[in-house]
C-alpha atoms as a PDB file:
ATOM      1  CA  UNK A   1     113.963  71.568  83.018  1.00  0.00           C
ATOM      2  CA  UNK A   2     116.342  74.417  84.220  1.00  0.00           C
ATOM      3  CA  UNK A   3     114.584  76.683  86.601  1.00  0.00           C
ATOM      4  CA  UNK A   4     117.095  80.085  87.039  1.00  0.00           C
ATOM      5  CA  UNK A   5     116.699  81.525  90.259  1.00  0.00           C
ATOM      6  CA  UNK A   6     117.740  85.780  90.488  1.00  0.00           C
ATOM      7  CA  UNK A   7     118.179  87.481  93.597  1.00  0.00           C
ATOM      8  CA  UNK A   8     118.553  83.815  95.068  1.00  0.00           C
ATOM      9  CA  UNK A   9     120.839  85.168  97.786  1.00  0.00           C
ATOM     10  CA  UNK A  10     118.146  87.246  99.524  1.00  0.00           C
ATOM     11  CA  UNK A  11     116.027  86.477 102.430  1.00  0.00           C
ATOM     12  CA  UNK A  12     112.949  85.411  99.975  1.00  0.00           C
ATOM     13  CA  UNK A  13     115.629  83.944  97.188  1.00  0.00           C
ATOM     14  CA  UNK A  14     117.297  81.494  99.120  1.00  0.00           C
ATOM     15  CA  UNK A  15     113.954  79.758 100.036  1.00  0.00           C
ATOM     16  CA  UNK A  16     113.155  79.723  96.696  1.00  0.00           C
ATOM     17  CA  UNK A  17     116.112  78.246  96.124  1.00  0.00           C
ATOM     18  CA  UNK A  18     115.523  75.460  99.174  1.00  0.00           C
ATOM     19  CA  UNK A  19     112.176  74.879  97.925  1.00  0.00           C
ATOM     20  CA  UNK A  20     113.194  74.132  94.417  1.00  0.00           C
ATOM     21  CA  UNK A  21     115.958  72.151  95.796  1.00  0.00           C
ATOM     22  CA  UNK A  22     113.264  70.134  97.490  1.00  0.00           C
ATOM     23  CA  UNK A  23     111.133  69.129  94.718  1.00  0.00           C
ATOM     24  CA  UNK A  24     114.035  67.899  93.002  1.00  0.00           C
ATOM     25  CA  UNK A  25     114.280  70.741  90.093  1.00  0.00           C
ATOM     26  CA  UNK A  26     117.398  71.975  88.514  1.00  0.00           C
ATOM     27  CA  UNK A  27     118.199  75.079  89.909  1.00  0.00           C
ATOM     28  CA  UNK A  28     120.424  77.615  88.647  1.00  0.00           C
ATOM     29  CA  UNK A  29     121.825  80.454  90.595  1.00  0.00           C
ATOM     30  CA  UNK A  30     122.232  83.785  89.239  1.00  0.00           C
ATOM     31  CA  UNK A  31     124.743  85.774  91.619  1.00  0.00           C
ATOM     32  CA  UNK A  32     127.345  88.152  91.797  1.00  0.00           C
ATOM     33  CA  UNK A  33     129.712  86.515  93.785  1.00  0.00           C
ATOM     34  CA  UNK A  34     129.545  82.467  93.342  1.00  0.00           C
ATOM     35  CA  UNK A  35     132.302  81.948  96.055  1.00  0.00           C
ATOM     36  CA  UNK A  36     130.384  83.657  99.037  1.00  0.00           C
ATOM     37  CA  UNK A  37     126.780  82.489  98.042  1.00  0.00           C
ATOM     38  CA  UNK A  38     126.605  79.636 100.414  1.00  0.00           C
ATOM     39  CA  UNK A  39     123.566  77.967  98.226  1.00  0.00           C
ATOM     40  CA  UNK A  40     122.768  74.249  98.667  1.00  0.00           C
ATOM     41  CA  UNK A  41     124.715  71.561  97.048  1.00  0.00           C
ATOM     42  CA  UNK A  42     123.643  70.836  93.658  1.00  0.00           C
ATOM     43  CA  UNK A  43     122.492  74.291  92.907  1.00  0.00           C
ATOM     44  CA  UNK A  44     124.207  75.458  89.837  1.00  0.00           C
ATOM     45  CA  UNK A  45     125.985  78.755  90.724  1.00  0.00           C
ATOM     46  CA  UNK A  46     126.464  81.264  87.397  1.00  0.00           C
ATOM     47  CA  UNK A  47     128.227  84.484  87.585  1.00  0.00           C
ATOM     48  CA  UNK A  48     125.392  87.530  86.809  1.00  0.00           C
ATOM     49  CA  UNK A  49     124.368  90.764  86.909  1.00  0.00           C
ATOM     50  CA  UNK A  50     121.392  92.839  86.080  1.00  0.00           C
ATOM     51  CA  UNK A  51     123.610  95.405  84.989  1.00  0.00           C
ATOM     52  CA  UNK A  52     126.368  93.683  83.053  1.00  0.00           C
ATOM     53  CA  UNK A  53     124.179  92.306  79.973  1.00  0.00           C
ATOM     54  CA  UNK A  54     127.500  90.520  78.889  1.00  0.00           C
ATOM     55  CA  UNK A  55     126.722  87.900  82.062  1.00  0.00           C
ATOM     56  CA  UNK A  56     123.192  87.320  80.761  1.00  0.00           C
ATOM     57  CA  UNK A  57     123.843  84.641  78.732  1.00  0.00           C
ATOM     58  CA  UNK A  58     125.598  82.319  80.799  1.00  0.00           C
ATOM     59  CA  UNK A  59     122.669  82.358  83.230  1.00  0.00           C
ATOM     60  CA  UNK A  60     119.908  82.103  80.636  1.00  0.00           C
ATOM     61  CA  UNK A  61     121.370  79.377  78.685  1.00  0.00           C
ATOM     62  CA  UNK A  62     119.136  76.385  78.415  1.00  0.00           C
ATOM     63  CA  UNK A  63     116.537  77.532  80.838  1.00  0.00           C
ATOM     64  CA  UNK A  64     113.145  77.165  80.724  1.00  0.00           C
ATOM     65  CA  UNK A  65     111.437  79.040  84.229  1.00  0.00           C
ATOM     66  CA  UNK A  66     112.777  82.192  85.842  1.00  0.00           C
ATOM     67  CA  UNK A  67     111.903  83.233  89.258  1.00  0.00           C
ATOM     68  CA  UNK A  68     112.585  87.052  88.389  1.00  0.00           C
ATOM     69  CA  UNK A  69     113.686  89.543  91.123  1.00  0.00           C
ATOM     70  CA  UNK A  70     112.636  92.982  91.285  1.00  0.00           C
ATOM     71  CA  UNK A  71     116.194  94.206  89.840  1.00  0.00           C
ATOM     72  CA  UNK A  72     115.020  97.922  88.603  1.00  0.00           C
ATOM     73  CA  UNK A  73     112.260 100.296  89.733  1.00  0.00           C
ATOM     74  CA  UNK A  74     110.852 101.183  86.222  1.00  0.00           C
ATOM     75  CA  UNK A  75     109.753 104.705  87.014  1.00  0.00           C
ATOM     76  CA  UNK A  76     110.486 107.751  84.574  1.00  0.00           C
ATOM     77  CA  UNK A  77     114.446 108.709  84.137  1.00  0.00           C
ATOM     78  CA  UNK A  78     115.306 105.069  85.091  1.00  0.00           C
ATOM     79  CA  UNK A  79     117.090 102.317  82.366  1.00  0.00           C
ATOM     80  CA  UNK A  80     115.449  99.193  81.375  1.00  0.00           C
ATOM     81  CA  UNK A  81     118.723  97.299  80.475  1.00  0.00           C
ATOM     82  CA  UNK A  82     116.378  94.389  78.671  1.00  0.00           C
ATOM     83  CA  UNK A  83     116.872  91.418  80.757  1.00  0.00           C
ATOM     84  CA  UNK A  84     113.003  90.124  80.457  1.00  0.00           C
ATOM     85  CA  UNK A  85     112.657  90.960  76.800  1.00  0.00           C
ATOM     86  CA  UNK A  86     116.293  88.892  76.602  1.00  0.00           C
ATOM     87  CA  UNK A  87     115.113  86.076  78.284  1.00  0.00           C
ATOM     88  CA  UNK A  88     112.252  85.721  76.768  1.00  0.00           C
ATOM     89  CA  UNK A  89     113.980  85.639  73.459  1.00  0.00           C
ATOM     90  CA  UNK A  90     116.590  82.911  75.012  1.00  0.00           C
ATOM     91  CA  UNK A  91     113.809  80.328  75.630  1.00  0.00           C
ATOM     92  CA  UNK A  92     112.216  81.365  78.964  1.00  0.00           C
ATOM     93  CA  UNK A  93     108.794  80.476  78.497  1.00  0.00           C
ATOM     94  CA  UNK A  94     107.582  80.907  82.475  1.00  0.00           C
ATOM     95  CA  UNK A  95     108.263  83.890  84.494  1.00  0.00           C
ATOM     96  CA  UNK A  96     107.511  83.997  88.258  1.00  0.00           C
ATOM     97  CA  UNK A  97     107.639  87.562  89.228  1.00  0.00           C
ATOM     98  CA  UNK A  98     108.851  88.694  92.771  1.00  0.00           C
ATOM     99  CA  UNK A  99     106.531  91.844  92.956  1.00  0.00           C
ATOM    100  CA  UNK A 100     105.088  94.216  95.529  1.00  0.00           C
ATOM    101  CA  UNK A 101     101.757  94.708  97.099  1.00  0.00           C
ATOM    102  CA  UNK A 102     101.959  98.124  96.149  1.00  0.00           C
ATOM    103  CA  UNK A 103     101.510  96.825  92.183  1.00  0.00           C
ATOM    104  CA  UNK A 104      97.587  95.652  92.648  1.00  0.00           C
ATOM    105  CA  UNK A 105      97.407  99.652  94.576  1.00  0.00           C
ATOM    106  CA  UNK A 106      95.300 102.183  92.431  1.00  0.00           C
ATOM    107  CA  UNK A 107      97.102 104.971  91.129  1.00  0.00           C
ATOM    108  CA  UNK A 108      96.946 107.662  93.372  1.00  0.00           C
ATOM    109  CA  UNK A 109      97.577 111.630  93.466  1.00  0.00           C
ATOM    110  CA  UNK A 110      98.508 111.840  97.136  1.00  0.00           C
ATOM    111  CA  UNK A 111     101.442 113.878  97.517  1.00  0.00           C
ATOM    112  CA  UNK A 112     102.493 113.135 101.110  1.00  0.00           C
ATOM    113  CA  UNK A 113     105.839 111.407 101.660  1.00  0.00           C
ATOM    114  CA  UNK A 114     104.082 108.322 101.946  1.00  0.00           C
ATOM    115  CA  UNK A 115     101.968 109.019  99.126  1.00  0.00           C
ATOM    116  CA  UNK A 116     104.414 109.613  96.792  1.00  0.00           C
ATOM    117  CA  UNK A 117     106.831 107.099  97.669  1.00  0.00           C
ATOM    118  CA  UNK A 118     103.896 104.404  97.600  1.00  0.00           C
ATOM    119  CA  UNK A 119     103.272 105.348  93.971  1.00  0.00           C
ATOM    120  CA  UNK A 120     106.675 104.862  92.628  1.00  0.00           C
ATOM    121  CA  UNK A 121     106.503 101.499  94.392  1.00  0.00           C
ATOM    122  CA  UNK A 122     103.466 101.174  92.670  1.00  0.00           C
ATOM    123  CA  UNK A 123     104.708 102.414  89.243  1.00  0.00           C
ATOM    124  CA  UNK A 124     108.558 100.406  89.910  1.00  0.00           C
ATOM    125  CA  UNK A 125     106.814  97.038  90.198  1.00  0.00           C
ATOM    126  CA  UNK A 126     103.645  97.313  88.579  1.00  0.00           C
ATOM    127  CA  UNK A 127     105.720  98.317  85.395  1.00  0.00           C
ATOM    128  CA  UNK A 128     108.037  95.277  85.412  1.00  0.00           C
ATOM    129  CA  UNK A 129     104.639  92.574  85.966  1.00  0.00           C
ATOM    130  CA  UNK A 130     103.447  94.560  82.251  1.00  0.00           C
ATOM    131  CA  UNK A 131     107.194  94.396  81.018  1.00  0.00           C
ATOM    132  CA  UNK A 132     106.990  90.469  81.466  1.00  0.00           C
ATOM    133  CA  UNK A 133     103.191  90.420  80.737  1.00  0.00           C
ATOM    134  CA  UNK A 134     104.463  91.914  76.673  1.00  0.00           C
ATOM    135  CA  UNK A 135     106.650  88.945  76.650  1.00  0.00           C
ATOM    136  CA  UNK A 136     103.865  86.771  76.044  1.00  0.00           C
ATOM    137  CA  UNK A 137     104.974  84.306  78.183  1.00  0.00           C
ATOM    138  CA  UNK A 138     103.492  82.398  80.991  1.00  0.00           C
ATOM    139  CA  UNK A 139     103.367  84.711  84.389  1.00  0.00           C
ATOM    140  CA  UNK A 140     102.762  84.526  87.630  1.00  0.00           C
ATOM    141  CA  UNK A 141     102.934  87.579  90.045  1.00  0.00           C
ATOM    142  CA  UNK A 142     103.901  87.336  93.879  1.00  0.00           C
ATOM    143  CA  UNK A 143     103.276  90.321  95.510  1.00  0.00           C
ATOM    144  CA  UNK A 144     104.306  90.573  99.212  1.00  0.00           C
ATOM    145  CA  UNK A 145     103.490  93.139 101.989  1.00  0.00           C
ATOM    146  CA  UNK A 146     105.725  94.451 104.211  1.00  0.00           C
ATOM    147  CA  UNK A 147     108.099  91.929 105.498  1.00  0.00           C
ATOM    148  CA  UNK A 148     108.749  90.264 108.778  1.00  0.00           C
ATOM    149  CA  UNK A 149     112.259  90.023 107.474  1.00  0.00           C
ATOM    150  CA  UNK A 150     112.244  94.096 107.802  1.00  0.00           C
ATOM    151  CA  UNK A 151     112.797  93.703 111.777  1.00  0.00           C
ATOM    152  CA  UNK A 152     116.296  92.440 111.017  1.00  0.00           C
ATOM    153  CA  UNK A 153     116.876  96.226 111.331  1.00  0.00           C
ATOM    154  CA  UNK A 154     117.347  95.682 115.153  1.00  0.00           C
ATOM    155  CA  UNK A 155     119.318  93.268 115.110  1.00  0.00           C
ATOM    156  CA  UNK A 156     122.481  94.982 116.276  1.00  0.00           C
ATOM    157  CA  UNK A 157     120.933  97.308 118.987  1.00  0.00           C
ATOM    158  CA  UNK A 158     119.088  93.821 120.342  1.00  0.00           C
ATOM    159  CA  UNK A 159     122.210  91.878 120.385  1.00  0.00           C
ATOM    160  CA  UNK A 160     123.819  95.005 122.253  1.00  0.00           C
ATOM    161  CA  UNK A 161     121.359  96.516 123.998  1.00  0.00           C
ATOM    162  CA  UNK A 162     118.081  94.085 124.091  1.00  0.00           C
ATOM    163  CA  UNK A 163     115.834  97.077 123.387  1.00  0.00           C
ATOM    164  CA  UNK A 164     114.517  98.512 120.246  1.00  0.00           C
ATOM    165  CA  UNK A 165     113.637 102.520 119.851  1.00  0.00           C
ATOM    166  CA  UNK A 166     110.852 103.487 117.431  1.00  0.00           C
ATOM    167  CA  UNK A 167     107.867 105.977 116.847  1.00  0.00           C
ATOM    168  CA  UNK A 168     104.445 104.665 116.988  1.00  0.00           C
ATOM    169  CA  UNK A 169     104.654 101.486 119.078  1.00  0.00           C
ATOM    170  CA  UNK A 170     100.915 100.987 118.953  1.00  0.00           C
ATOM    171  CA  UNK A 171     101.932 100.861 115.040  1.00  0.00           C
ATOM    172  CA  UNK A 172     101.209  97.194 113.257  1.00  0.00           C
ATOM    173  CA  UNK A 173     100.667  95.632 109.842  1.00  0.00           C
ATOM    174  CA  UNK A 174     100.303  92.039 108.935  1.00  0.00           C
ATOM    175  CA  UNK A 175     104.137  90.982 108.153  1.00  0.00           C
ATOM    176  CA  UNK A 176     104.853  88.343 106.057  1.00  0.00           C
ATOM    177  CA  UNK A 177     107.376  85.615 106.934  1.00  0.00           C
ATOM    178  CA  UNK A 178     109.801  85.154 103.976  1.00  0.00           C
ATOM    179  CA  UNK A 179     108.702  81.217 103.953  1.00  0.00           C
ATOM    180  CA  UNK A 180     104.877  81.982 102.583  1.00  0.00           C
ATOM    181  CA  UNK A 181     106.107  84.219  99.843  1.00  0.00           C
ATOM    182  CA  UNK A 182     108.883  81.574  98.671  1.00  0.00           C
ATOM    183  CA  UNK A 183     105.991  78.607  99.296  1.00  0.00           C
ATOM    184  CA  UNK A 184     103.705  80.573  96.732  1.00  0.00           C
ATOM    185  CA  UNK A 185     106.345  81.145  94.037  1.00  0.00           C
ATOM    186  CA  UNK A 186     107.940  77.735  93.921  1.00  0.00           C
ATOM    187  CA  UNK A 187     104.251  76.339  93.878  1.00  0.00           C
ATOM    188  CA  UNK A 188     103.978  79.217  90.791  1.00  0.00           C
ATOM    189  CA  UNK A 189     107.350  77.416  89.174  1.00  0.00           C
ATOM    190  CA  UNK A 190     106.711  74.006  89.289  1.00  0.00           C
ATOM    191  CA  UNK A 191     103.114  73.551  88.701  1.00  0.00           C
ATOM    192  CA  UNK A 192     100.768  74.968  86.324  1.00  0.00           C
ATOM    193  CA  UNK A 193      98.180  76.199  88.905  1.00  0.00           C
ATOM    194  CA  UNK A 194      98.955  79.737  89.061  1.00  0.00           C
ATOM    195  CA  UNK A 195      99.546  80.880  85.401  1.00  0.00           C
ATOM    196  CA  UNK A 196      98.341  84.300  85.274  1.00  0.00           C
ATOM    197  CA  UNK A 197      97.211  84.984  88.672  1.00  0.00           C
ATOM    198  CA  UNK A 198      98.841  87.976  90.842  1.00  0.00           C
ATOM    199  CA  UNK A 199      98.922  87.303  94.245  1.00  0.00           C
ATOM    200  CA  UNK A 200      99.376  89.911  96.954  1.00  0.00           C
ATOM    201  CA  UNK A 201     100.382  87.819 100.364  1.00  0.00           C
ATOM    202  CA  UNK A 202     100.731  89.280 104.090  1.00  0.00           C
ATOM    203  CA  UNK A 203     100.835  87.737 107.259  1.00  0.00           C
ATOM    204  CA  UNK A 204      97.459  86.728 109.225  1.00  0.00           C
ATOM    205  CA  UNK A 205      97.062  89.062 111.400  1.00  0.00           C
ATOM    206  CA  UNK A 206      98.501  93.098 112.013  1.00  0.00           C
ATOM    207  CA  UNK A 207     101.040  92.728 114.366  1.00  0.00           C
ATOM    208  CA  UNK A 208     102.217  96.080 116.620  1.00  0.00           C
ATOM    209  CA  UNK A 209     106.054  97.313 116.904  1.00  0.00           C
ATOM    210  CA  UNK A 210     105.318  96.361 120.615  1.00  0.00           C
ATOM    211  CA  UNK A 211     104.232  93.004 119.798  1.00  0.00           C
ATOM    212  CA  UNK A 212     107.033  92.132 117.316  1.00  0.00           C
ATOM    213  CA  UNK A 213     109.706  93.170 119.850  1.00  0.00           C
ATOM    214  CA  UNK A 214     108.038  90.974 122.856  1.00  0.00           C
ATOM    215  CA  UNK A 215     107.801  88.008 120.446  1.00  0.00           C
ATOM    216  CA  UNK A 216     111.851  88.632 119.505  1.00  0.00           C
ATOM    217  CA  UNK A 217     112.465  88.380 123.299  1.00  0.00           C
ATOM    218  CA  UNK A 218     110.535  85.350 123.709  1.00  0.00           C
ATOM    219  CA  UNK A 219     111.755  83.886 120.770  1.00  0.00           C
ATOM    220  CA  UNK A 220     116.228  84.456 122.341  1.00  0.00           C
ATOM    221  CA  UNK A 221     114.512  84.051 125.864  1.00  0.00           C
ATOM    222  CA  UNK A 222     115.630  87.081 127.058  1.00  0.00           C
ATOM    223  CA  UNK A 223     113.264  90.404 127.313  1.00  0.00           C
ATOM    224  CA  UNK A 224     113.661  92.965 124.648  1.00  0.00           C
ATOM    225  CA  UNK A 225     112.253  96.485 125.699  1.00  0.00           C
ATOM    226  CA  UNK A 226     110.627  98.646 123.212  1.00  0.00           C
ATOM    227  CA  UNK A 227     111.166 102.001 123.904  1.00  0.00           C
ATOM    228  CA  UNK A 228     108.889 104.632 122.049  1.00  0.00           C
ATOM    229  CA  UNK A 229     110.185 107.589 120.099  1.00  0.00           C
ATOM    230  CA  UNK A 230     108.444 110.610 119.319  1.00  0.00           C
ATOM    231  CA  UNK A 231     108.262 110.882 115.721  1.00  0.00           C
ATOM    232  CA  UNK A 232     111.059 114.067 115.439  1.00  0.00           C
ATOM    233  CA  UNK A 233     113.364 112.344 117.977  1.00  0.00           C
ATOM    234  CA  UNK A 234     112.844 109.170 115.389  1.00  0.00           C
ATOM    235  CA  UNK A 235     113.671 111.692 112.334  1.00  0.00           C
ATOM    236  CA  UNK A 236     116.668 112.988 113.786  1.00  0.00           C
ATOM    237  CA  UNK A 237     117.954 109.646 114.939  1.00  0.00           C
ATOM    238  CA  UNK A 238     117.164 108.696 111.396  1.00  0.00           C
ATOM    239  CA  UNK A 239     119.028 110.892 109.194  1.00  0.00           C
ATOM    240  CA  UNK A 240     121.929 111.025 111.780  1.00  0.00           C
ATOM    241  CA  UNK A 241     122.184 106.936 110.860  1.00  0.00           C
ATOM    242  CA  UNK A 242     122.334 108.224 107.000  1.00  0.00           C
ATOM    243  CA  UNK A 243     118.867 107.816 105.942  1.00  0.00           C
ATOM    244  CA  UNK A 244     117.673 110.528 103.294  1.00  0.00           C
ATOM    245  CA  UNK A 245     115.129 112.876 104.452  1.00  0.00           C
ATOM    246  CA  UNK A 246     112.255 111.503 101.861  1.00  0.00           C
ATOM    247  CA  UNK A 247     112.930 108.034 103.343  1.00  0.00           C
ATOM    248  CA  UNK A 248     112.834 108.825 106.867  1.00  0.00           C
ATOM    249  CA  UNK A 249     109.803 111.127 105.932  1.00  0.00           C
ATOM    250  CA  UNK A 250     107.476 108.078 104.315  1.00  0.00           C
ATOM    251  CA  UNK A 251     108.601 105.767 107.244  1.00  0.00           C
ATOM    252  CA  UNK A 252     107.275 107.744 109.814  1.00  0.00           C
ATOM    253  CA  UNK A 253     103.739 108.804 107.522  1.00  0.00           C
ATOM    254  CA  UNK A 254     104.153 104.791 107.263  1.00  0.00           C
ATOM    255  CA  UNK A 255     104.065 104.114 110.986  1.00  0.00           C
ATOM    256  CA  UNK A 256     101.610 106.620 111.637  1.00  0.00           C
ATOM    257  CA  UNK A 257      99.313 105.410 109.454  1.00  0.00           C
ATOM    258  CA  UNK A 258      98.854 101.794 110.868  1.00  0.00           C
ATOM    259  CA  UNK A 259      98.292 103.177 114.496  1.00  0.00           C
ATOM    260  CA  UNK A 260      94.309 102.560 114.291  1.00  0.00           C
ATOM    261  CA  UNK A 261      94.734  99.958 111.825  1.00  0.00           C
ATOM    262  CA  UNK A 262      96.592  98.069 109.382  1.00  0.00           C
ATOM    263  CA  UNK A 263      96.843 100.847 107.437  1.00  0.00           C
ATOM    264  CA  UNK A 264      97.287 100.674 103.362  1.00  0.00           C
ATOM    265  CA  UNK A 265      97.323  97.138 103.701  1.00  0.00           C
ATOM    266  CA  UNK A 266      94.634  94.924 105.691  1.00  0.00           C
ATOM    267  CA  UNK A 267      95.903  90.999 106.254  1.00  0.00           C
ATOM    268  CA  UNK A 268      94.671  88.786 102.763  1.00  0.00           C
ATOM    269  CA  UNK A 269      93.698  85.125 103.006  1.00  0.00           C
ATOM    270  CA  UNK A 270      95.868  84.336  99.802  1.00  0.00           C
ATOM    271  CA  UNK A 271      98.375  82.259 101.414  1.00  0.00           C
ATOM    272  CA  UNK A 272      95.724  80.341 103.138  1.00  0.00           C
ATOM    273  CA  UNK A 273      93.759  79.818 100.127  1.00  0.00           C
ATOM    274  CA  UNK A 274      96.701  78.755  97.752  1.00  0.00           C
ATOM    275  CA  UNK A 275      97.694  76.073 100.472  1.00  0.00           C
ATOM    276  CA  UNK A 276      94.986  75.495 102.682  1.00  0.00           C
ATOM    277  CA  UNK A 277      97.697  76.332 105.873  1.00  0.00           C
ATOM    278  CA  UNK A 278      97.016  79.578 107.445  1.00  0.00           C
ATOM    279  CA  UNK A 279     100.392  82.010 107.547  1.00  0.00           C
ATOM    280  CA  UNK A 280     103.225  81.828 109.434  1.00  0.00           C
ATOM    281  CA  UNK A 281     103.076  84.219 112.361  1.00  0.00           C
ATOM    282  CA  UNK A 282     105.659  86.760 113.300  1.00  0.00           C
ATOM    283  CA  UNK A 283     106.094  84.855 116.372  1.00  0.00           C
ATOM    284  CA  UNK A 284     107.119  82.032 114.232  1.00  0.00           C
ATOM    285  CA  UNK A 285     109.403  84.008 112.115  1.00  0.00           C
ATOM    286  CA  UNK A 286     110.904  85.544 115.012  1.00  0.00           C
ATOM    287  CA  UNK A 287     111.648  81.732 116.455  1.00  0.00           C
ATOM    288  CA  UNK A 288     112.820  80.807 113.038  1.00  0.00           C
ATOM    289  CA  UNK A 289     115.631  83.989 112.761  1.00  0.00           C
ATOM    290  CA  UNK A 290     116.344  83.806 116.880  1.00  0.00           C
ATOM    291  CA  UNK A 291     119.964  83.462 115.780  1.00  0.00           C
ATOM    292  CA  UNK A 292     120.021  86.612 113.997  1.00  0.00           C
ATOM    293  CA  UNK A 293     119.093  88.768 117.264  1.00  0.00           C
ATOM    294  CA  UNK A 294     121.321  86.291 119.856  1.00  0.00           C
ATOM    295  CA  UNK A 295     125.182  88.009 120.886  1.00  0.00           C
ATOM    296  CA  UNK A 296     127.761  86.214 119.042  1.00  0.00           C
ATOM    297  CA  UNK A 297     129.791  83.676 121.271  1.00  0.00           C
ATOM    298  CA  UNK A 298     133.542  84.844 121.002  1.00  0.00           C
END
């Protein structure tokens, strides 16, 4: 059995990729680039792209499970290029679908920055889970929260400056660490335990800006300050770093939001339940990416 991996060169992908490499699968690759991927040995590497149909048959040939990333947001205006409806037809009777948390949100009329953007999340990802659903294929959904992986956005003004500069300190959710989420879908891939169950997975507990950036520090052993924004300083700092105005808009609504509380999204006990461990903390992912945040030795 050929198991095709897409988006394997992300932060969630590649541990897909490990973990299939672990069980002793075949794994195929789907990148852009095969010469820069830097994927395990044995992993079959195939030239593809989500937007060049003409590379879709390489990739799909002979496979049996796809672990499908989130490749289009499938809102109004957008194109649907037919990669599902084309695997399907190529012999892919299993796909694992790298989804959102906002797909199991209600719809939702709010019309606040944050509002609005949640519900094209919503719409993006809960339309590609009913795209594969039509296939009438075997499914699994994997629906993530906000990342731990997201932090990586210091990285540079850590390395330099060991200090990180955001609105709403007091602001948490439960982030998840890139391992669970991978865990969950290779357990959706290579066993028949999950067929037609959509999973929406955070971290265990809500974890503040504050928090995050002491656990970074302890994590390089070195302290890393957190110094608090207000939320127009944050705006202008923002969209002077190229950031459109609706993005930088929604991220601060975001922040704001989770100052009480975890905001849209309270901490689930899926990852727990699924494997009987309870989630990876942000302290751990922070230990487990300490590299990422340490100065380069010249």
């Amino acid at each position: 059995m050929t198991i095709l991996v897409t988006g394997a060169t992300g932060n969630i992908g590649r541990r897909v990729v490990d973990g299939l490499v672990g069980t002793g699968q075949r794994v195929r690759a789907m990148v852009r680039d095969p010469r820069t991927a830097r994927l395990p040995d044995g992993v079959q590497l195939v030239h593809g792209d989500f937007e060049q149909p003409d590379t879709w048959p390489d990739a799909l040939d002979g496979v049996e499970r796809v672990y499908l990333f989130p490749f289009a947001y499938y809102v109004p205006g957008s194109a649907d290029l037919g990669f599902v409806e084309r695997a399907a037809a190529a012999g892919v009777r299993r796909f694992v679908v790298h989804s959102a948390a906002a797909a199991g949100f209600a719809p939702s009329d709010d019309r606040s920055a944050l509002g609005r953007h949640l519900e094209e999340e919503r719409e993006a990802h809960r339309g590609l889970e009913l795209m594969v659903e039509a296939t009438g294929k075997e499914w699994t959904h994997v629906r993530p929260g906000l990342l731990a992986a997201n932090a990586l956005g210091w990285a540079d003004r850590i390395r330099a400056e060991r200090t990180v500069r955001e609105p709403y300190g007091s602001s948490g959710y439960p982030l998840v660490h890139e391992a669970d989420v991978a865990e969950v879908a290779v357990a959706a891939l290579v066993t028949d335990d999950h067929l037609g169950a959509a999973y929406t997975i955070t971290g265990p507990a809500r974890v503040t800006q504050v928090e995050q950036a002491a656990a970074i520090g302890a994590a390089i052993g070195a302290e890393v300050r957190f110094e608090e924004l207000t939320p127009s300083r944050a705006r202008a700092q923002w969209l002077a770093d190229g950031y459109p105005p609706d993005v930088a808009d929604w991220l601060i609504e975001l922040l704001a939001a989770a100052v009480d509380g975890p905001g849209s999204l309270p901490p689930t006990s899926t990852y727990e339940e699924i494997t009987g461990r309870p989630p990876r903390t942000f302290a751990q992912w922070a230990r487990d990416r300490a590299a990422d945040f340490m100065e380069v030795e010249a």
